[in-house]
Protein backbone atom coordinates (compact mmCIF):
# COMPACT_ATOMS: atom_id res chain seq x y z
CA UNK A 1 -18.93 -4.57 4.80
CA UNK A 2 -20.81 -1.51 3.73
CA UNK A 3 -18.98 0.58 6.40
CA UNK A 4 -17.03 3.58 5.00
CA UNK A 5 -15.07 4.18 8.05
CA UNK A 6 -14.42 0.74 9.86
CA UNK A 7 -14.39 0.45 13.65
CA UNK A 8 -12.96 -2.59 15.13
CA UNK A 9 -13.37 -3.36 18.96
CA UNK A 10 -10.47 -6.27 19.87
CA UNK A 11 -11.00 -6.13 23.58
CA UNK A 12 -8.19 -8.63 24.41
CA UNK A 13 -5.79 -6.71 21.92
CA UNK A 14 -2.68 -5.07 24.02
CA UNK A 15 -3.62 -1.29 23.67
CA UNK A 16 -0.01 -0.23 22.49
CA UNK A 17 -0.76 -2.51 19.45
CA UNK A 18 -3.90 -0.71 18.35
CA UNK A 19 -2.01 2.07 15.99
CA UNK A 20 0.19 -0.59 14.34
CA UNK A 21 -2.69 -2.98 13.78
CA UNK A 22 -5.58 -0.02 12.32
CA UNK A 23 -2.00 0.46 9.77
CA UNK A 24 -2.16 -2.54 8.71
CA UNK A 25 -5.77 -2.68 8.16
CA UNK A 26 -5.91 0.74 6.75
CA UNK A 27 -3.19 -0.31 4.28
CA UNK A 28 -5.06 -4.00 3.44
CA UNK A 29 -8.87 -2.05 2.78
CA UNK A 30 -8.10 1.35 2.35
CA UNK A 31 -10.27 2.79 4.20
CA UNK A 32 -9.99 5.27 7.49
CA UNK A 33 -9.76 2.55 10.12
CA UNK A 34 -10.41 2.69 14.22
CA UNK A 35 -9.01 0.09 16.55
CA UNK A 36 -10.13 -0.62 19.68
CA UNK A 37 -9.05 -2.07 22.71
CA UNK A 38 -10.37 -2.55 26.26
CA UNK A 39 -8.56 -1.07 29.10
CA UNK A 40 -8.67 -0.58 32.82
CA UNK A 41 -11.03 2.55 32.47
CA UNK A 42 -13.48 2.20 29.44
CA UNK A 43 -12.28 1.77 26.04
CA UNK A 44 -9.14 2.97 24.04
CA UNK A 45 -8.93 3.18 20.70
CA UNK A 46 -6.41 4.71 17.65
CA UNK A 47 -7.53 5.39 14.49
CA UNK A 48 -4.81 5.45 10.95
CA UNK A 49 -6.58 7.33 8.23
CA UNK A 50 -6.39 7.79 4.50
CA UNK A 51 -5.31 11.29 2.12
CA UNK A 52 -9.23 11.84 1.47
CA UNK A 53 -10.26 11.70 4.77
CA UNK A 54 -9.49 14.48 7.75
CA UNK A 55 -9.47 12.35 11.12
CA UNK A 56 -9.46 14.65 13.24
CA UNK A 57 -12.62 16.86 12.42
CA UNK A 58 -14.53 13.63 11.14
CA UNK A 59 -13.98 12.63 14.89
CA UNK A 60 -15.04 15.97 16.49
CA UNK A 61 -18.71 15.80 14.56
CA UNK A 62 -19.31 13.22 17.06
CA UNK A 63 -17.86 14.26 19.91
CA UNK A 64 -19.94 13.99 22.42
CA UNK A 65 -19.40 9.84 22.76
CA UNK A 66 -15.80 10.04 23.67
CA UNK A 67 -14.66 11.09 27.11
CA UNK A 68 -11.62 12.42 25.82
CA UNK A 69 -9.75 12.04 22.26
CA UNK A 70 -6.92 14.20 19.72
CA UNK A 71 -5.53 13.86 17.06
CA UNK A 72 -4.59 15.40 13.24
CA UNK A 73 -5.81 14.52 9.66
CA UNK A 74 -4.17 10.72 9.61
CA UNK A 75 -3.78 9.63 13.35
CA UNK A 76 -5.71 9.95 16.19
CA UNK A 77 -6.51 8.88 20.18
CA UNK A 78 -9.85 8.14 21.78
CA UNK A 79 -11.46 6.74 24.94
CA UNK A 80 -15.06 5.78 25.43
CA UNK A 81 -17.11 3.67 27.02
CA UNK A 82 -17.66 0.07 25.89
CA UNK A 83 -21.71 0.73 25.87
CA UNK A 84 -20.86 3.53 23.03
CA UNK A 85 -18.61 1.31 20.76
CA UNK A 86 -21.76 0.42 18.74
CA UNK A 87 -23.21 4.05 18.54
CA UNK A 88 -19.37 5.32 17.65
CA UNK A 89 -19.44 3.18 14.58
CA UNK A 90 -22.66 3.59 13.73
CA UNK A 91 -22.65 7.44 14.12
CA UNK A 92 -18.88 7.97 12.29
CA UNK A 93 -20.27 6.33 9.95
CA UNK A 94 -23.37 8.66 9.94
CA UNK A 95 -21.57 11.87 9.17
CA UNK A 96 -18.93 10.19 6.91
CA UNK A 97 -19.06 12.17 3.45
CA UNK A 98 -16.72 9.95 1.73
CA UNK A 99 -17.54 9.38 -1.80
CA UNK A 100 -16.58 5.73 -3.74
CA UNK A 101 -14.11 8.11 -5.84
CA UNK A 102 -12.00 9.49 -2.56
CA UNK A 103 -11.92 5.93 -1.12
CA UNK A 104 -10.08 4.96 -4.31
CA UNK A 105 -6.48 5.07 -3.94
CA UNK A 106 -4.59 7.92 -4.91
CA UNK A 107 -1.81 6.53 -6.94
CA UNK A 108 1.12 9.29 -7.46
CA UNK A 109 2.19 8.92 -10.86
CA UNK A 110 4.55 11.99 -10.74
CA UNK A 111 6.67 10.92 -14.03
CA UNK A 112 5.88 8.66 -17.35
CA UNK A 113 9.31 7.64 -17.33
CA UNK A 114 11.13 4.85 -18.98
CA UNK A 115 13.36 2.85 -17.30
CA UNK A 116 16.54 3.51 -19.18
CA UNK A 117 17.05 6.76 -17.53
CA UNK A 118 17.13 5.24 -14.01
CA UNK A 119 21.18 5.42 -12.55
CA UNK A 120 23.17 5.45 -10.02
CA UNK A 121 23.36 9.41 -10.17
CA UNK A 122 19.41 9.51 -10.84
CA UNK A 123 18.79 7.42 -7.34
CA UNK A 124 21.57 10.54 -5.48
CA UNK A 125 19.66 13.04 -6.77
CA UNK A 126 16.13 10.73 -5.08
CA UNK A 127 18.02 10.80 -2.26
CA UNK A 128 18.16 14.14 -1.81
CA UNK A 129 14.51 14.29 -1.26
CA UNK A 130 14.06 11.72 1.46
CA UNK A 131 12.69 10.55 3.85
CA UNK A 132 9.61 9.77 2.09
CA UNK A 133 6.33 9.52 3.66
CA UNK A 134 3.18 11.87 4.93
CA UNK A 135 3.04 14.57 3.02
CA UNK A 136 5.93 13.97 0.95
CA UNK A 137 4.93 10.71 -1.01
CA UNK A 138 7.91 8.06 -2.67
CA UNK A 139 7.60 9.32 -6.40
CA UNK A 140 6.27 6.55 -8.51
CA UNK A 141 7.42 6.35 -12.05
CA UNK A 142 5.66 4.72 -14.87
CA UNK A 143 6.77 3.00 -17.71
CA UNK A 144 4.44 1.50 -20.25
CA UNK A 145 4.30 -1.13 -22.39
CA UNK A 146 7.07 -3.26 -20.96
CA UNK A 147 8.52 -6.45 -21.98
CA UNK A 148 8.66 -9.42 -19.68
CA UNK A 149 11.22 -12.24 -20.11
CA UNK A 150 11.62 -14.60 -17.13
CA UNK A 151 10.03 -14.74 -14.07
CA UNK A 152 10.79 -16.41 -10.02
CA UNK A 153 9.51 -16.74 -7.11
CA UNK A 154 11.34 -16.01 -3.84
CA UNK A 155 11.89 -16.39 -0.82
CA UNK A 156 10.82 -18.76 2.44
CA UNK A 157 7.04 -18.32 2.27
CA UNK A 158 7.09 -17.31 -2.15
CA UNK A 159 5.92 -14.32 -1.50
CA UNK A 160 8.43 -12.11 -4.13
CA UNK A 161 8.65 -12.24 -7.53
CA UNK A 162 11.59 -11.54 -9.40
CA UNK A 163 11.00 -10.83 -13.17
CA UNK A 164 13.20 -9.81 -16.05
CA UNK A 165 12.35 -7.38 -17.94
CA UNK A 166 13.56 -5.42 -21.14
CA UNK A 167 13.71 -1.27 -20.68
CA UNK A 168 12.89 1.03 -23.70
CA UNK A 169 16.56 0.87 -25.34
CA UNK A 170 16.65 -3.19 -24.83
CA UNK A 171 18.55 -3.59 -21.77
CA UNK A 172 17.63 -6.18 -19.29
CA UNK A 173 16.72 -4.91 -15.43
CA UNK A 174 15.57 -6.67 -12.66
CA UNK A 175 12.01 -5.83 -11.42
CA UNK A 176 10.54 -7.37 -7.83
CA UNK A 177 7.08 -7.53 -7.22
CA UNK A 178 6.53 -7.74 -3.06
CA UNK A 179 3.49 -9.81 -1.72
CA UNK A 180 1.36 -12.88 -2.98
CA UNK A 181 1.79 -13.28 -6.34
CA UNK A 182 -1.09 -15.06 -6.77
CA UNK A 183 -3.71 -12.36 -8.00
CA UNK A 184 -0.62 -11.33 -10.84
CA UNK A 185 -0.74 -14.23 -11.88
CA UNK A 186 -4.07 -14.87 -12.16
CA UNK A 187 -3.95 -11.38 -13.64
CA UNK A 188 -1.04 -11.87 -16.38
CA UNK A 189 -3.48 -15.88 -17.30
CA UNK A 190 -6.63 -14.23 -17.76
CA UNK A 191 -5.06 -11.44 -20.08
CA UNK A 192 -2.19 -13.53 -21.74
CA UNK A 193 -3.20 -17.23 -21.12
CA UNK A 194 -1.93 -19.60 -18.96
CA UNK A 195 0.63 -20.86 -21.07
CA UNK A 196 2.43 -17.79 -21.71
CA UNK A 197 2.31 -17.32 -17.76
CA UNK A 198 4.23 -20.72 -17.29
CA UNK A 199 6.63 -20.14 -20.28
CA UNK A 200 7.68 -17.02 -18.05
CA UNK A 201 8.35 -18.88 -15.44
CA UNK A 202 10.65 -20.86 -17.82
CA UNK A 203 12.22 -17.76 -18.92
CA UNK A 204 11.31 -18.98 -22.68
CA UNK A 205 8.71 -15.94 -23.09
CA UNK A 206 7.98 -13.17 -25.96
CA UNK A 207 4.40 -12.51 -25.34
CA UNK A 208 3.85 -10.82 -22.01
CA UNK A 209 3.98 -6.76 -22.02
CA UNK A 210 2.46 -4.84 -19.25
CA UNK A 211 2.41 -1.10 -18.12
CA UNK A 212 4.02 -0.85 -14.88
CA UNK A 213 4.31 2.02 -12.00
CA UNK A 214 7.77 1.28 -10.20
CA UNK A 215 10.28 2.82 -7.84
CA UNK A 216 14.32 2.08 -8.62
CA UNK A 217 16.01 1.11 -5.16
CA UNK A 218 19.77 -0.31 -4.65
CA UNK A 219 20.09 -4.16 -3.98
CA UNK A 220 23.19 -5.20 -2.08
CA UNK A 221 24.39 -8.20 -2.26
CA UNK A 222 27.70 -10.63 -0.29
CA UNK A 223 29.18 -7.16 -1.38
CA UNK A 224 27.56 -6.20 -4.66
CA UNK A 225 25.29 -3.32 -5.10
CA UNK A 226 23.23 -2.88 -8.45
CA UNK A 227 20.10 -0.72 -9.30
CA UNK A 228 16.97 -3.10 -9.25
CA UNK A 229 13.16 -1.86 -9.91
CA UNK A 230 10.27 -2.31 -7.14
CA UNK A 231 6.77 -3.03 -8.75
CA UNK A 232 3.92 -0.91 -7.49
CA UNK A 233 1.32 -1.66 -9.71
CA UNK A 234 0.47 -3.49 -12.98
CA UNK A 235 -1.93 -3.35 -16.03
């Protein structure tokens, strides 16, 4: 667990599904991540990185165990042979200079801003700067000190919440928070109590205020579109 750059050999893995699966993991530990898979010829791997870390030239400091490989600063392509997997991640792992701080991750706070000045206009003018991604990150937006009211769990497999919560000038919004909402909740008990975690889910709460970063995106609806707010993170 100790590795900074993590290599993972899955030699029955399909090699087209290498890149989407190092994603994933790259997303889960946040780390610069290597899959690999076995082929016909040797090994084949791809790699997903992270801002902090330059693929590419990490990958050509050790050169000499691939038989070929490319790339840029957050993808890349190798092939080696399967008696080098161990030596690859041993040795990227040799030259990695990553420190704890750089494999923290970066959040983009671009704008404290409160949640009543999210509209209809303000998400045309977000538009505008699309599509999001490398390079050009989805601005997050922070809002602090924000009132909770009610709180649900959705859909099949409970993994959304939907919350109420109050903006700055006491209007009520909508707020989703995507994944397990287990370690929020765990979170929002060890900080509020467990009680005032279950009167949420009542909707019967005064007592729960957190500081949010969140990202406004359009809901529609059989018809209906409104404004709703998309969690990122929570304190």
């Amino acid at each position: 667990g100790k590795d900074r750059v993590l290599v993972v050999y899955l030699p029955d893995c399909h090699e087209s599904l290498a890149g989407i699966i190092a994603g994933r993991v790259r997303e889960k530990y946040y780390k610069p991540v290597f899959v690999l898979t076995k082929g016909e010829e040797g090994v084949k791997g791809s790699g997903r990185s992270i801002e902090t870390y330059h693929m590419f030239e990490e990958m050509t400091k050790v050169k000499q165990l691939f038989t070929k490989y490319g790339g840029h600063k957050m993808a890349a392509g190798l092939s080696l042979e399967e008696k080098d997997v161990e030596n690859f991640r041993r040795e990227i792992n040799a030259v990695c200079t990553l420190t704890e701080s750089e494999l923290e991750e970066r959040v983009h706070i671009d704008v404290p801003m409160p949640v009543s000045h999210v509209s209809m206009d303000f998400m045309r003018e977000l538009e505008l700067l699309e599509p999001f991604g490398n390079g050009n990150p989805k601005p997050v937006f922070a809002q602090k000190d924000m009132a909770f009211l009610s709180a649900r769990i959705l859909g099949k497999n409970g993994n959304a919440v939907r919350f109420t919560v109050l903006d700055d000038c006491g209007k009520r919004w909508e707020m989703m928070a995507f994944g397990d909402p287990a370690p929020l909740n765990a979170y929002m008990a060890a900080r509020f109590g467990q009680e005032a975690v279950d009167r949420l889910y009542l909707g019967k709460t005064q007592d729960i205020r957190m500081s949010v970063t969140y990202y406004p995106s359009l809901n529609t609806y059989q018809g209906n579109t409104k404004l709703q707010l998309v969690m990122q993170q929570y304190q």
